[in-house]
N, C-alpha and C. Protein backbone atom coordinates (compact mmCIF):
# COMPACT_ATOMS: atom_id res chain seq x y z
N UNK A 1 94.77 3.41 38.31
CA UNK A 1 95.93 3.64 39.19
C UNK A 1 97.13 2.80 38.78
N UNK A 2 97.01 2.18 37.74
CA UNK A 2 98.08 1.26 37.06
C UNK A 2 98.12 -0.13 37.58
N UNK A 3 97.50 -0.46 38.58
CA UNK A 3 97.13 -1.88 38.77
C UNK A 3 95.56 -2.77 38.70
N UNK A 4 96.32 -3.63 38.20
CA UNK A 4 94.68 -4.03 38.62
C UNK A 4 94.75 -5.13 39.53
N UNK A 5 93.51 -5.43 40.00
CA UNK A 5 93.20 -6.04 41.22
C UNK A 5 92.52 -7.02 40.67
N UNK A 6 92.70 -8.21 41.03
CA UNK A 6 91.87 -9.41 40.58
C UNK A 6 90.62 -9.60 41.81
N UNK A 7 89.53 -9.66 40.97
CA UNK A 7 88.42 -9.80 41.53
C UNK A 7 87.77 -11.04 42.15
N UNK A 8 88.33 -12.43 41.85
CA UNK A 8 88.38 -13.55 42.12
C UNK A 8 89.26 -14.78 42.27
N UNK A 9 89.68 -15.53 43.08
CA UNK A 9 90.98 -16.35 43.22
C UNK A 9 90.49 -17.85 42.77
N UNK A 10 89.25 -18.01 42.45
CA UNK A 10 88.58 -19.48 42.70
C UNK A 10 89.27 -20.30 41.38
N UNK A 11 89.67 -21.23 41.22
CA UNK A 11 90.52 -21.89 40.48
C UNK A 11 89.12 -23.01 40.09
N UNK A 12 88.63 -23.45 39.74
CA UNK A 12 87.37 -24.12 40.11
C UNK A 12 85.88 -24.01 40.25
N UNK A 13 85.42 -24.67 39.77
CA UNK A 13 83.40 -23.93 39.92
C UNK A 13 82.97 -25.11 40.19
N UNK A 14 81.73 -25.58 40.82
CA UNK A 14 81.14 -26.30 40.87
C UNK A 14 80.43 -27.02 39.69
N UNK A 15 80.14 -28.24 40.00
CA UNK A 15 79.54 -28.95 38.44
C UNK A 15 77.62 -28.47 38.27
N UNK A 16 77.57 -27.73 39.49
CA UNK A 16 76.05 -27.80 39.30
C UNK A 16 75.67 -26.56 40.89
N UNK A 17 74.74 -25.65 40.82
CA UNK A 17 74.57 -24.96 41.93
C UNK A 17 72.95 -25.46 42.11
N UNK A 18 72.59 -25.55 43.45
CA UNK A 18 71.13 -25.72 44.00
C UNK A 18 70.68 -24.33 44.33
N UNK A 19 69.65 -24.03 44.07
CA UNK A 19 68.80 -22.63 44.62
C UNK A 19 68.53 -22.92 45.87
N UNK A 20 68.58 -21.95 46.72
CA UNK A 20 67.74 -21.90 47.80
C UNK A 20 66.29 -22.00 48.06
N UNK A 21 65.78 -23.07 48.90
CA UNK A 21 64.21 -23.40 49.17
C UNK A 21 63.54 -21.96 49.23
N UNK A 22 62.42 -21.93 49.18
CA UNK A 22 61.26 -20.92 49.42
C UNK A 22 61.74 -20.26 50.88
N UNK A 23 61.84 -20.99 52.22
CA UNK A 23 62.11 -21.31 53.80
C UNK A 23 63.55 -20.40 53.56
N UNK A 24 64.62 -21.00 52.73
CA UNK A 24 65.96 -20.21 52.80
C UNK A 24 65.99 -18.95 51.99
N UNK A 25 65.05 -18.52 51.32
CA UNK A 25 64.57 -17.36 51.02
C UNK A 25 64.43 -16.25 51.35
N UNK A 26 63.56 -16.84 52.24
CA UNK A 26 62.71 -16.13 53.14
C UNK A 26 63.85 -15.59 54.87
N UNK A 27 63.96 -16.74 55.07
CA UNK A 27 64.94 -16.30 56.24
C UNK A 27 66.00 -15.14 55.92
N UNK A 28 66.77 -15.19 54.90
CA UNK A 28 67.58 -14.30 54.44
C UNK A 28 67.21 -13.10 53.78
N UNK A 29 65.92 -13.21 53.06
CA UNK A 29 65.65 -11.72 52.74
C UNK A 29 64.32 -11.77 52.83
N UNK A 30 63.22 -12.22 51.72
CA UNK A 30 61.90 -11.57 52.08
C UNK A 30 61.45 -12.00 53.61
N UNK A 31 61.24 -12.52 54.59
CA UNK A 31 60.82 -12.06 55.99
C UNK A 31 61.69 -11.49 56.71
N UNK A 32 63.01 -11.12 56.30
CA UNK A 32 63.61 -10.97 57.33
C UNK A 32 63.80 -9.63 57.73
N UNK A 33 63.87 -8.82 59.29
CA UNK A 33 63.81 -7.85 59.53
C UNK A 33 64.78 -7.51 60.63
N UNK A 34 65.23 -5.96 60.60
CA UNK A 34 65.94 -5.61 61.11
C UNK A 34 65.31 -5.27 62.83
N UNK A 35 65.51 -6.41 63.95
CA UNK A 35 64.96 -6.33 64.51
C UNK A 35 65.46 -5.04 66.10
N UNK A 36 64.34 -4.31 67.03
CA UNK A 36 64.59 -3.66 67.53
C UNK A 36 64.64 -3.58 69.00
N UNK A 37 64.23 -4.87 69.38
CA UNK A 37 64.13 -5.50 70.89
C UNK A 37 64.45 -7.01 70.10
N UNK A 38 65.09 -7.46 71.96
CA UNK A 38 65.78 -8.30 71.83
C UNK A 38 65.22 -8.97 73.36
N UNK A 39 64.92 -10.56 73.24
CA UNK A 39 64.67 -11.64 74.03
C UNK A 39 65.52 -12.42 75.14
N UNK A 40 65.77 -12.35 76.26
CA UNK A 40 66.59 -12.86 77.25
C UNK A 40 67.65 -13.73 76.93
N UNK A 41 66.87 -14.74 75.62
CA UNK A 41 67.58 -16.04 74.94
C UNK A 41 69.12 -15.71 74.91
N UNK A 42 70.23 -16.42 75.77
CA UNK A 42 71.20 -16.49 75.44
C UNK A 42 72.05 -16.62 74.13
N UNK A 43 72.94 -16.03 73.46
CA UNK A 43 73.49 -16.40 72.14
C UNK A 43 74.72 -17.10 72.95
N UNK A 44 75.33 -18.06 72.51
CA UNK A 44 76.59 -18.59 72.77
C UNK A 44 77.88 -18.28 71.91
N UNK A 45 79.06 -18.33 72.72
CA UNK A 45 80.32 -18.03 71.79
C UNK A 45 80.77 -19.15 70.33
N UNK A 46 80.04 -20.12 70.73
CA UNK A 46 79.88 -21.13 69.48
C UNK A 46 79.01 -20.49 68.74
N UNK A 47 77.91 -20.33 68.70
CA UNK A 47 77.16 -19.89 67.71
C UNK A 47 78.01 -18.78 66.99
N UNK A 48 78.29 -17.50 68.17
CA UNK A 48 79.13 -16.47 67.74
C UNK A 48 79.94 -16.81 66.38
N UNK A 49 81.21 -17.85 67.02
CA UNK A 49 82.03 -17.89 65.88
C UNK A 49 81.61 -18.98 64.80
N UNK A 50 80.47 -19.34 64.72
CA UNK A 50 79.76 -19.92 63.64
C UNK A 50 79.43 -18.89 62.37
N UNK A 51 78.96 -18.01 62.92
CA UNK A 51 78.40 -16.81 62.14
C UNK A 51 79.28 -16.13 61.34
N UNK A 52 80.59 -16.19 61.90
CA UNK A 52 81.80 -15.54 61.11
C UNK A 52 82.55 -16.39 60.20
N UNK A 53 82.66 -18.32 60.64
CA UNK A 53 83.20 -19.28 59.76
C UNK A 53 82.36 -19.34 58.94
N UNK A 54 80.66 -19.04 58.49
CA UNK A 54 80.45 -18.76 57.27
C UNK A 54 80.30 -17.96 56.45
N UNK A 55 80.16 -16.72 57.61
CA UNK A 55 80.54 -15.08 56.26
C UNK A 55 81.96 -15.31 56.27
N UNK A 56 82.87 -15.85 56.26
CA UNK A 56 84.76 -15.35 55.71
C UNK A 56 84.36 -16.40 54.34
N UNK A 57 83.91 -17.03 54.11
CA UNK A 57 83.45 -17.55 52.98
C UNK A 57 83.06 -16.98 50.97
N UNK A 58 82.38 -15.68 51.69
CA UNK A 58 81.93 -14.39 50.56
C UNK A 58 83.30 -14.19 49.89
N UNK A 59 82.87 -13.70 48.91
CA UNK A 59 83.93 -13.09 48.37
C UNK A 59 84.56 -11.87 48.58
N UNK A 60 85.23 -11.54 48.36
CA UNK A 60 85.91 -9.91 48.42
C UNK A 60 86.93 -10.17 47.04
N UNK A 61 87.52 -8.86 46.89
CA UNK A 61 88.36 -8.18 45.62
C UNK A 61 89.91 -8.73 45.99
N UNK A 62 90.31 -9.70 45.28
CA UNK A 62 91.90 -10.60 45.39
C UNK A 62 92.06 -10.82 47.11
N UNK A 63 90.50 -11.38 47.23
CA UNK A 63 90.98 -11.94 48.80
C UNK A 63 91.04 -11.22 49.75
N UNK A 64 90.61 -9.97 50.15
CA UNK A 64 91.31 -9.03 50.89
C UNK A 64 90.91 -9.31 52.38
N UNK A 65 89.31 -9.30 52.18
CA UNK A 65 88.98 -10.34 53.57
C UNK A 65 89.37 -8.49 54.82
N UNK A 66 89.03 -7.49 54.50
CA UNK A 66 89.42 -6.14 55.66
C UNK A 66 88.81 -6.25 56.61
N UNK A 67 87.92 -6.88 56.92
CA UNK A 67 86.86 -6.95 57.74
C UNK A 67 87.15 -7.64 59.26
N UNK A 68 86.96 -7.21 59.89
CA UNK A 68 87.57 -7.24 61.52
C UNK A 68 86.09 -7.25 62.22
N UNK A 69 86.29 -8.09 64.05
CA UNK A 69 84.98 -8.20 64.37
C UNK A 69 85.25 -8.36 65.43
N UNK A 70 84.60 -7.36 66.61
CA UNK A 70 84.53 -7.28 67.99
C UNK A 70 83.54 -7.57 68.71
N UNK A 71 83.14 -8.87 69.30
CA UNK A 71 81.81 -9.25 70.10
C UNK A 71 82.39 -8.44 71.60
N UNK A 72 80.95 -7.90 71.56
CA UNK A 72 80.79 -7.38 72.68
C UNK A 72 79.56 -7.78 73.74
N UNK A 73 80.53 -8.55 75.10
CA UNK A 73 79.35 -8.99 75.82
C UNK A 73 78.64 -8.11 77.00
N UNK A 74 77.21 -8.54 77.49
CA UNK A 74 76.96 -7.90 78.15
C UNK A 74 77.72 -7.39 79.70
N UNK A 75 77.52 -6.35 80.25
CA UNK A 75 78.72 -6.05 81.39
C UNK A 75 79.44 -4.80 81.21
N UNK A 76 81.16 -4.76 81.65
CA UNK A 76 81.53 -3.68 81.46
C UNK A 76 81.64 -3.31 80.43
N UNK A 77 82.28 -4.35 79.40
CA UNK A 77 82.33 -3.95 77.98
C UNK A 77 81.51 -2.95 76.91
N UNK A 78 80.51 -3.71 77.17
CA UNK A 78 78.78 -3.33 76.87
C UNK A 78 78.53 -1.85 77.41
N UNK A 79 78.54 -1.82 78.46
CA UNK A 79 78.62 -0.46 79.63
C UNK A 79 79.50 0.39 78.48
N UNK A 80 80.74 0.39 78.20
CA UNK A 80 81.58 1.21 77.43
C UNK A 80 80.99 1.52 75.95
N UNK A 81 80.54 0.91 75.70
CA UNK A 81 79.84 0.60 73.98
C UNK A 81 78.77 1.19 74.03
N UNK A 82 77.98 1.00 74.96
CA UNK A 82 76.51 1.78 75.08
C UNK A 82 76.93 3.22 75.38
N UNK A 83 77.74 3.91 75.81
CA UNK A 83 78.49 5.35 76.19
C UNK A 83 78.43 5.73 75.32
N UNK A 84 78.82 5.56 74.00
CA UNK A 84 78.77 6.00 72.62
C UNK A 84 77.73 5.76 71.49
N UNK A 85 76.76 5.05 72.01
CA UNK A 85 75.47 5.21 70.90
C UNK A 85 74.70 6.05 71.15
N UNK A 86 74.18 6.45 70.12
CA UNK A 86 73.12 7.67 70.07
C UNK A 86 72.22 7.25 71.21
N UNK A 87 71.41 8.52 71.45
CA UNK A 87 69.98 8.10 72.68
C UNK A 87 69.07 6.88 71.62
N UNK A 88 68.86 6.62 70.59
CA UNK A 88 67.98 5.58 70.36
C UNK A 88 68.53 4.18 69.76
N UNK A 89 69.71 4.39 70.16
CA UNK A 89 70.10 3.00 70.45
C UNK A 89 70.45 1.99 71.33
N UNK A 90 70.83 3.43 72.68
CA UNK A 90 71.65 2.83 73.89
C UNK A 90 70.60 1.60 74.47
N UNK A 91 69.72 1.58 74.22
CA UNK A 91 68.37 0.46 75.13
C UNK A 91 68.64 -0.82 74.55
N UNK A 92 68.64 -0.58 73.31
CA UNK A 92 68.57 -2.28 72.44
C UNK A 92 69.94 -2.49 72.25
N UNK A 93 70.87 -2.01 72.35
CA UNK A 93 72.38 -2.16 72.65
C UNK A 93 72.64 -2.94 73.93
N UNK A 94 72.14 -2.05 74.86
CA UNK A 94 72.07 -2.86 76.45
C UNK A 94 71.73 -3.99 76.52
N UNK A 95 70.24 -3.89 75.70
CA UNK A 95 69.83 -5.23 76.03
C UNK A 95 69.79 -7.11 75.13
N UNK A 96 70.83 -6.29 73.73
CA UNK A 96 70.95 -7.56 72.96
C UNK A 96 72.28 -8.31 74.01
N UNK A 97 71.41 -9.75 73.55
CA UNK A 97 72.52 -10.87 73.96
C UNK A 97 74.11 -10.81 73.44
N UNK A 98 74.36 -10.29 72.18
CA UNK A 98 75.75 -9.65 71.60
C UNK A 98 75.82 -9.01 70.51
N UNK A 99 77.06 -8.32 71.09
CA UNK A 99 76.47 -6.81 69.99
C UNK A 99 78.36 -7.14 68.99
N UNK A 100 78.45 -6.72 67.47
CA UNK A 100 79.09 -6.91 67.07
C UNK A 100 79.59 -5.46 66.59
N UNK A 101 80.89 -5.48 66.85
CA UNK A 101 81.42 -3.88 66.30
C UNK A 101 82.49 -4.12 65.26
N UNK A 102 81.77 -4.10 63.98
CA UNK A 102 82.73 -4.32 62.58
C UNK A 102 83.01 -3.34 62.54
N UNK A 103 84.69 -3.66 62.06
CA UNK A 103 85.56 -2.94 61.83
C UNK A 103 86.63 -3.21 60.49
N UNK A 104 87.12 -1.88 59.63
CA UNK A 104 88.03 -2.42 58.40
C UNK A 104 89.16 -2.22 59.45
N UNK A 105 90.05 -3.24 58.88
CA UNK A 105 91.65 -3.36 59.06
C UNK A 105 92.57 -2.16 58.67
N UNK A 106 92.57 -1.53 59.16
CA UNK A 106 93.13 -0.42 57.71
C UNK A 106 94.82 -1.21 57.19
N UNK A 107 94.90 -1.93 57.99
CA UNK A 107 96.96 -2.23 57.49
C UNK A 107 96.43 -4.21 57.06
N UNK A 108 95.18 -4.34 56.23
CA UNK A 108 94.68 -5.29 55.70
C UNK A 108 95.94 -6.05 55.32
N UNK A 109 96.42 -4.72 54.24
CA UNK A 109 97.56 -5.60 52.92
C UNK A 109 98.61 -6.55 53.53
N UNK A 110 98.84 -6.07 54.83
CA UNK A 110 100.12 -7.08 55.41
C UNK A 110 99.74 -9.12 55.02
N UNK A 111 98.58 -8.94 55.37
CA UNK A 111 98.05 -9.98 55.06
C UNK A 111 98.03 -10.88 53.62
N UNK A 112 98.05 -10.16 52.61
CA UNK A 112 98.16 -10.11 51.44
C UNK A 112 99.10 -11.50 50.35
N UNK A 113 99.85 -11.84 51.29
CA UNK A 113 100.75 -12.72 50.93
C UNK A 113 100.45 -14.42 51.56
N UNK A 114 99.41 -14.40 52.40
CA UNK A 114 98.65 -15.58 52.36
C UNK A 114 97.61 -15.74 51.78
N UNK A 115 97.04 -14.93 51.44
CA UNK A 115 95.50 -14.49 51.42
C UNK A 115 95.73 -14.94 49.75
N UNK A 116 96.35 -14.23 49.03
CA UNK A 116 96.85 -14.09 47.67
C UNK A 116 98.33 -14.79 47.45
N UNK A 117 98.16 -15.88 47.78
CA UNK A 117 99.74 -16.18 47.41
C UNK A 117 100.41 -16.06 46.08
N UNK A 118 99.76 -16.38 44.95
CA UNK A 118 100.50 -16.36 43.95
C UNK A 118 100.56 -14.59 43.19
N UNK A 119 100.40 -13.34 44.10
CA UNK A 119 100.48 -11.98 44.10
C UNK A 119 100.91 -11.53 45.26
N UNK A 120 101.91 -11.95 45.95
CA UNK A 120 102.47 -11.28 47.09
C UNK A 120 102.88 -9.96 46.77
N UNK A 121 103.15 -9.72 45.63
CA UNK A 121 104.05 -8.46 45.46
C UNK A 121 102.74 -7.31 45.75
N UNK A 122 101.02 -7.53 46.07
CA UNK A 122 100.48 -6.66 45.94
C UNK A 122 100.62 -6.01 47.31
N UNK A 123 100.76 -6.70 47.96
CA UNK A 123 101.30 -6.29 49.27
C UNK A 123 101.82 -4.75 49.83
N UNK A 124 103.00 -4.95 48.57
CA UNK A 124 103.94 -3.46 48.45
C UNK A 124 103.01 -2.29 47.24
N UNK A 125 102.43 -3.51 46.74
CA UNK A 125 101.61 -1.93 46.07
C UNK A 125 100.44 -1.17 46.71
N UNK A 126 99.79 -1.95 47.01
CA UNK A 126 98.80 -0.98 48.45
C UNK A 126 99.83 -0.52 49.64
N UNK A 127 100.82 -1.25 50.28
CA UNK A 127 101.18 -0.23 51.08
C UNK A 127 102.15 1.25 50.62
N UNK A 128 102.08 1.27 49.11
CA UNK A 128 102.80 2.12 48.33
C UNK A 128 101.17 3.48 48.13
N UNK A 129 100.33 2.89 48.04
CA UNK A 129 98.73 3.68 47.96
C UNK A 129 98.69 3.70 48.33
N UNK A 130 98.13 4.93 49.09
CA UNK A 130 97.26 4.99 50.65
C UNK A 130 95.75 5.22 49.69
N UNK A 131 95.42 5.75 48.58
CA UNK A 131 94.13 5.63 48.69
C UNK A 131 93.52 4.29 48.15
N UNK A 132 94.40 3.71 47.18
CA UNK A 132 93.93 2.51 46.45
C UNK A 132 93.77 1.36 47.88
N UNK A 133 94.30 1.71 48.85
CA UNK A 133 94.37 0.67 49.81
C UNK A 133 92.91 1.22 50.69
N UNK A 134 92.95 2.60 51.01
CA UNK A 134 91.49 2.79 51.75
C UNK A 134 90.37 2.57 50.82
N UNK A 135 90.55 2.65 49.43
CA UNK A 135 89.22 2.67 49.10
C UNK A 135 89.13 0.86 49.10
N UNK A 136 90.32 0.11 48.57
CA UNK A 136 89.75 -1.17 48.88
C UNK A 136 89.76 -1.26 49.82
N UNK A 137 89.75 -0.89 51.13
CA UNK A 137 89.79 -1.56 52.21
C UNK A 137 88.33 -1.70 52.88
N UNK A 138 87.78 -0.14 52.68
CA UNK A 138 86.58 0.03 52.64
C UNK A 138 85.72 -0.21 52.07
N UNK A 139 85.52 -0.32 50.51
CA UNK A 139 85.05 -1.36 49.55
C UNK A 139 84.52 -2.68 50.63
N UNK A 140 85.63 -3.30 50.40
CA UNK A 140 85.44 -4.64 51.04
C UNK A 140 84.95 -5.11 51.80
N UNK A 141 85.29 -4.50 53.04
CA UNK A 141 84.82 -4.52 54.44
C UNK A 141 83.17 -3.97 54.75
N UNK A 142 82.86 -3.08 53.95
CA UNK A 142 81.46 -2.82 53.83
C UNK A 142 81.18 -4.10 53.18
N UNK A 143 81.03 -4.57 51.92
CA UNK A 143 80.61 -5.83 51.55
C UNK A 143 80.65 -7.13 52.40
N UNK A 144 81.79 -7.30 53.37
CA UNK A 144 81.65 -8.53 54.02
C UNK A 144 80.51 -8.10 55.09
N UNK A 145 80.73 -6.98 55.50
CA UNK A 145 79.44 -6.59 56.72
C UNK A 145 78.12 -6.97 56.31
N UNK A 146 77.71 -6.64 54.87
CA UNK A 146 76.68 -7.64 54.29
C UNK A 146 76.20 -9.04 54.28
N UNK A 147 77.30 -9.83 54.37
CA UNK A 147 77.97 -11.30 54.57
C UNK A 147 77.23 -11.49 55.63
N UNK A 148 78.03 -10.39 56.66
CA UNK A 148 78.16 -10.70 58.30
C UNK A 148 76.29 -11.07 58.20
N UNK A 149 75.40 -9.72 57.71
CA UNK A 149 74.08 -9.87 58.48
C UNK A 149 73.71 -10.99 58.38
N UNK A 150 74.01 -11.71 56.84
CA UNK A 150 73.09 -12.68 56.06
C UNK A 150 73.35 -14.11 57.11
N UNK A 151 74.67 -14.10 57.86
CA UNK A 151 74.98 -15.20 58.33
C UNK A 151 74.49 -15.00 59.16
N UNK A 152 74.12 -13.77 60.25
CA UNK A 152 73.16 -14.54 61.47
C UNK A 152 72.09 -14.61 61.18
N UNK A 153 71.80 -14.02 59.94
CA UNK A 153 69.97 -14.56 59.89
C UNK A 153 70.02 -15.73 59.29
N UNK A 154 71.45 -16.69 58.95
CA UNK A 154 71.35 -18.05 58.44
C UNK A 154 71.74 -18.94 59.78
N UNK A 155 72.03 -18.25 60.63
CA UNK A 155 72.19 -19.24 62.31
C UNK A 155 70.48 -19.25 62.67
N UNK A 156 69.88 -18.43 62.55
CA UNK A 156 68.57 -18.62 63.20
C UNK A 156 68.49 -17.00 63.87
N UNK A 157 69.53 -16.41 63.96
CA UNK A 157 69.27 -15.25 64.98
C UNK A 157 68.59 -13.87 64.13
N UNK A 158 68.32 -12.96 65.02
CA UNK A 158 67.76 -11.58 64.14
C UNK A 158 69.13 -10.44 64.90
N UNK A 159 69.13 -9.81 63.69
CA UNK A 159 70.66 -8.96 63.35
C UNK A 159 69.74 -7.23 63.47
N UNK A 160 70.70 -6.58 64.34
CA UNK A 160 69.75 -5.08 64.46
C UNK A 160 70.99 -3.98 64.07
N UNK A 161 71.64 -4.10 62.29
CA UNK A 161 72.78 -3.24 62.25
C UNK A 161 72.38 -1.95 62.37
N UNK A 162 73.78 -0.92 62.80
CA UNK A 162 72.80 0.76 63.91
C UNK A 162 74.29 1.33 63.28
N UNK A 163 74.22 2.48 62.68
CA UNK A 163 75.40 3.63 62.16
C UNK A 163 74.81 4.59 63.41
N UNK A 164 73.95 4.30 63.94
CA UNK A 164 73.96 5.81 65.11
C UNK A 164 75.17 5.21 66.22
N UNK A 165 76.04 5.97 66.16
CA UNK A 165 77.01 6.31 66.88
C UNK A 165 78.20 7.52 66.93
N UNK A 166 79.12 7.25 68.02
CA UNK A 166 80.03 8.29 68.20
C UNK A 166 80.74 7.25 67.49
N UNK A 167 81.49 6.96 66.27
CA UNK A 167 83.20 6.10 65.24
C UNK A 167 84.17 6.82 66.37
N UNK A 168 84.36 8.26 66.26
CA UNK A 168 85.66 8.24 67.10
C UNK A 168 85.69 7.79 68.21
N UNK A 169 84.57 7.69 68.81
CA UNK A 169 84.11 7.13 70.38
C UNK A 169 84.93 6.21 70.49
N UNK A 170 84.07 5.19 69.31
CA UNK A 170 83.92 3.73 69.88
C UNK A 170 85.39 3.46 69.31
N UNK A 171 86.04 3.86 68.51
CA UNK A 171 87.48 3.48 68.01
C UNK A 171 88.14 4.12 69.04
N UNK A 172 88.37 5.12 69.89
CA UNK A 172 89.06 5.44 71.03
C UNK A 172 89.07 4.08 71.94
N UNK A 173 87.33 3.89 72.05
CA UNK A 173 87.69 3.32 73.23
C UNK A 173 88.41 1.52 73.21
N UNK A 174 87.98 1.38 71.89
CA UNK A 174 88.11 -0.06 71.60
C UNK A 174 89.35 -0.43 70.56
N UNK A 175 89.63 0.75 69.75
CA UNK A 175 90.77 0.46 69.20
C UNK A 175 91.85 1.52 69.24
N UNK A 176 92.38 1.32 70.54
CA UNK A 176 92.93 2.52 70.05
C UNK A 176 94.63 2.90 69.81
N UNK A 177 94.99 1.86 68.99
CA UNK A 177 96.22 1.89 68.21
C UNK A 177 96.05 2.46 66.97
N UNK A 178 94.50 2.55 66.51
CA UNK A 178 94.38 3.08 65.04
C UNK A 178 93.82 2.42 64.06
N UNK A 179 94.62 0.78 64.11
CA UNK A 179 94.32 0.13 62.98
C UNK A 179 93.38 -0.47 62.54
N UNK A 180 92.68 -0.75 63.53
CA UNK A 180 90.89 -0.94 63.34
C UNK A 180 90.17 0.12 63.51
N UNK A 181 88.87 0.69 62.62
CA UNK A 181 87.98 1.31 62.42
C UNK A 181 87.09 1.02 61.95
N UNK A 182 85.76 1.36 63.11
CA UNK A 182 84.32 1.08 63.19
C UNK A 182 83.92 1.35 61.98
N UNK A 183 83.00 0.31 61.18
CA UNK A 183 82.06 0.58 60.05
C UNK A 183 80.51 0.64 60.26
N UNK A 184 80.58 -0.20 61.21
CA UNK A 184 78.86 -0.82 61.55
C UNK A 184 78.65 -1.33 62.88
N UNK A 185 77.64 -1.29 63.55
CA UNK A 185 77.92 -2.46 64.86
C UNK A 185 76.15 -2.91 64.86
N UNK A 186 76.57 -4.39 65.20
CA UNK A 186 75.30 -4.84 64.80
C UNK A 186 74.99 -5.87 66.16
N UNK A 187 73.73 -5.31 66.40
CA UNK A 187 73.03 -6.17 67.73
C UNK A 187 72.67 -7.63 67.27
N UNK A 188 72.68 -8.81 67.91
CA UNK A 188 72.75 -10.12 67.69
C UNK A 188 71.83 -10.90 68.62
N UNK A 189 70.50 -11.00 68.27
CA UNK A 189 69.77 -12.15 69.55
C UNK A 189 68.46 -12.72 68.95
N UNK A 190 67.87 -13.04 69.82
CA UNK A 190 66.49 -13.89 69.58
C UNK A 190 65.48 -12.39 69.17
N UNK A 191 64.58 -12.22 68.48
CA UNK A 191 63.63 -11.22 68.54
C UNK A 191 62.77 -10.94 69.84
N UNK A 192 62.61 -9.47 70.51
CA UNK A 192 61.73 -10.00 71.67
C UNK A 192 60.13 -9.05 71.63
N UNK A 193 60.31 -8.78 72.08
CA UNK A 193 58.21 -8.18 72.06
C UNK A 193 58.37 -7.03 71.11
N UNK A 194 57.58 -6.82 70.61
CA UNK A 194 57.41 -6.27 69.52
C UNK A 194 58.57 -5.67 68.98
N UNK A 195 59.05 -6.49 68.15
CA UNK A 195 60.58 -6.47 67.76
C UNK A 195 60.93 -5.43 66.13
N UNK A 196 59.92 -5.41 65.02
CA UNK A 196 60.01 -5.48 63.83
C UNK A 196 59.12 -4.09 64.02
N UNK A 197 59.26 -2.81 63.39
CA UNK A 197 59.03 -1.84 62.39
C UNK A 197 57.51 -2.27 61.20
N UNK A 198 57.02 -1.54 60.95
CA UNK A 198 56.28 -2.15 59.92
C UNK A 198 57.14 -2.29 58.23
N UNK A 199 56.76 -3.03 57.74
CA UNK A 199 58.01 -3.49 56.45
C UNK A 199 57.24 -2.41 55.30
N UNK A 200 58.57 -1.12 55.41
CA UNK A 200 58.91 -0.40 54.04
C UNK A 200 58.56 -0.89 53.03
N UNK A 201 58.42 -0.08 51.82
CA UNK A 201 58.50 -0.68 50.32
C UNK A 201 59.55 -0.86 49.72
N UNK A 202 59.69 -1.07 48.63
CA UNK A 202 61.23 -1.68 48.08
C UNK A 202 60.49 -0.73 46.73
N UNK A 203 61.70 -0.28 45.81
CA UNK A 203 61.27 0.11 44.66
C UNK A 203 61.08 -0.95 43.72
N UNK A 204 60.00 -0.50 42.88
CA UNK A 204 59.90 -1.54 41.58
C UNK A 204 61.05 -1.98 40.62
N UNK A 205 60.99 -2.83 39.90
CA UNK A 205 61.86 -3.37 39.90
C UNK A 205 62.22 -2.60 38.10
N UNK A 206 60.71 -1.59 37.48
CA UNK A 206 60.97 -0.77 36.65
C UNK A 206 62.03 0.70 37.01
N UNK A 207 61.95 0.54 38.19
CA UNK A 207 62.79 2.00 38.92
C UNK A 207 64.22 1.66 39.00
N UNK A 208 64.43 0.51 38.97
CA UNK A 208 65.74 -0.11 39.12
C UNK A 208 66.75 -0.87 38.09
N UNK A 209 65.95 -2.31 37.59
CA UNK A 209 66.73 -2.46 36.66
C UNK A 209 66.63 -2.20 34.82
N UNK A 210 67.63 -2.12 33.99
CA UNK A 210 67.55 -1.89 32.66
C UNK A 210 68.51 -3.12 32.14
N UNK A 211 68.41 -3.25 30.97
CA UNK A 211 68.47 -4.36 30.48
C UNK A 211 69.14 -3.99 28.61
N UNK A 212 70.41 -4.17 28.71
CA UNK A 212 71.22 -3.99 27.51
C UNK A 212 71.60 -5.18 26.54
């Protein structure tokens, strides 16, 4: 499209990286499950915005950072949010301690000139694209939603992300100037009685990777 987009801003690397323990492993991917009941256990608004000061951390494509985030508590709010999930979600929707409704920015680029300071001018070139700007916008914002899960399963909590929904619903009811749009919404709490699915297979790792 005649520009390119810088994929990283980091001026700097570390002198040395530590792996993650067996324990931090495990929490983040091999035990961890997408859970489907949820436990009385209160989540707090601290914890909440804990979870987000370490996913804005990830990377994204020259900073773009599209990714927008609506806690939704239990009550009327909740009441409105549950209106628009499919029949097999509305229960564990109701009943997580907080439910998160990610959303891309679509008018991200305004941002662009802090985010990227020494490329302000990209600013005017995505708002000159409308697709180079949706596809990064969406790009991105799907990737930080990735971020998002990994960080509450690095608070301690179990994450239940759900695409069954009404998007125009829930963007009517929750955004409805336009400029935010639903990607994902993800339930947030303690695991509660029989919470976990039995664990799928993963493909081999001959089905997947090749080696040039």
């Amino acid at each position: 499209m005649g520009h390119e987009i810088m994929t990283t801003t980091e001026t700097t690397t570390p002198t040395s990286l530590q792996p993650l323990d067996e324990t931090g492993r495990a929490v983040l991917f091999t035990e961890a499950r997408t859970a489907n009941s949820f436990a009385p256990t209160p989540v707090g608004d601290e914890e909440l915005s804990q979870i987000w000061d370490l996913a804005k951390w990830a990377p994204t494509a020259a900073n773009f950072q599209p990714l927008r985030v609506l806690y939704v508590r239990p009550g009327e709010g909740r009441d409105r949010l549950v209106a628009h999930m499919s029949d097999g979600n509305k229960a564990k929707t109701a009943s997580a301690p907080a439910v998160a409704v990610l959303a891309v920015d679509t008018a991200f680029h305004e941002h662009v000139p802090d985010l990227l300071p020494f490329r302000p001018e990209l600013k005017d070139v995505l708002a000159a694209d409308d697709e180079m700007r949706e596809t990064s916008g969406m790009f991105n914002a799907t990737l930080q939603a990735g971020y998002f899960i990994l960080s509450v399963r690095a608070h301690g909590l179990a994450a239940g992300p759900m695409k069954g929904y009404d998007s125009a619903g829930v963007d009517a009811e929750f955004f409805p100037d336009g400029r935010w749009r639903t990607i994902l919404i993800v339930n947030i709490g303690h695991p509660g009685e029989n919470p976990w699915f039995g664990r799928l297979p993963r493909l081999d790792e001959s089905d997947v990777v090749r080696w040039a």
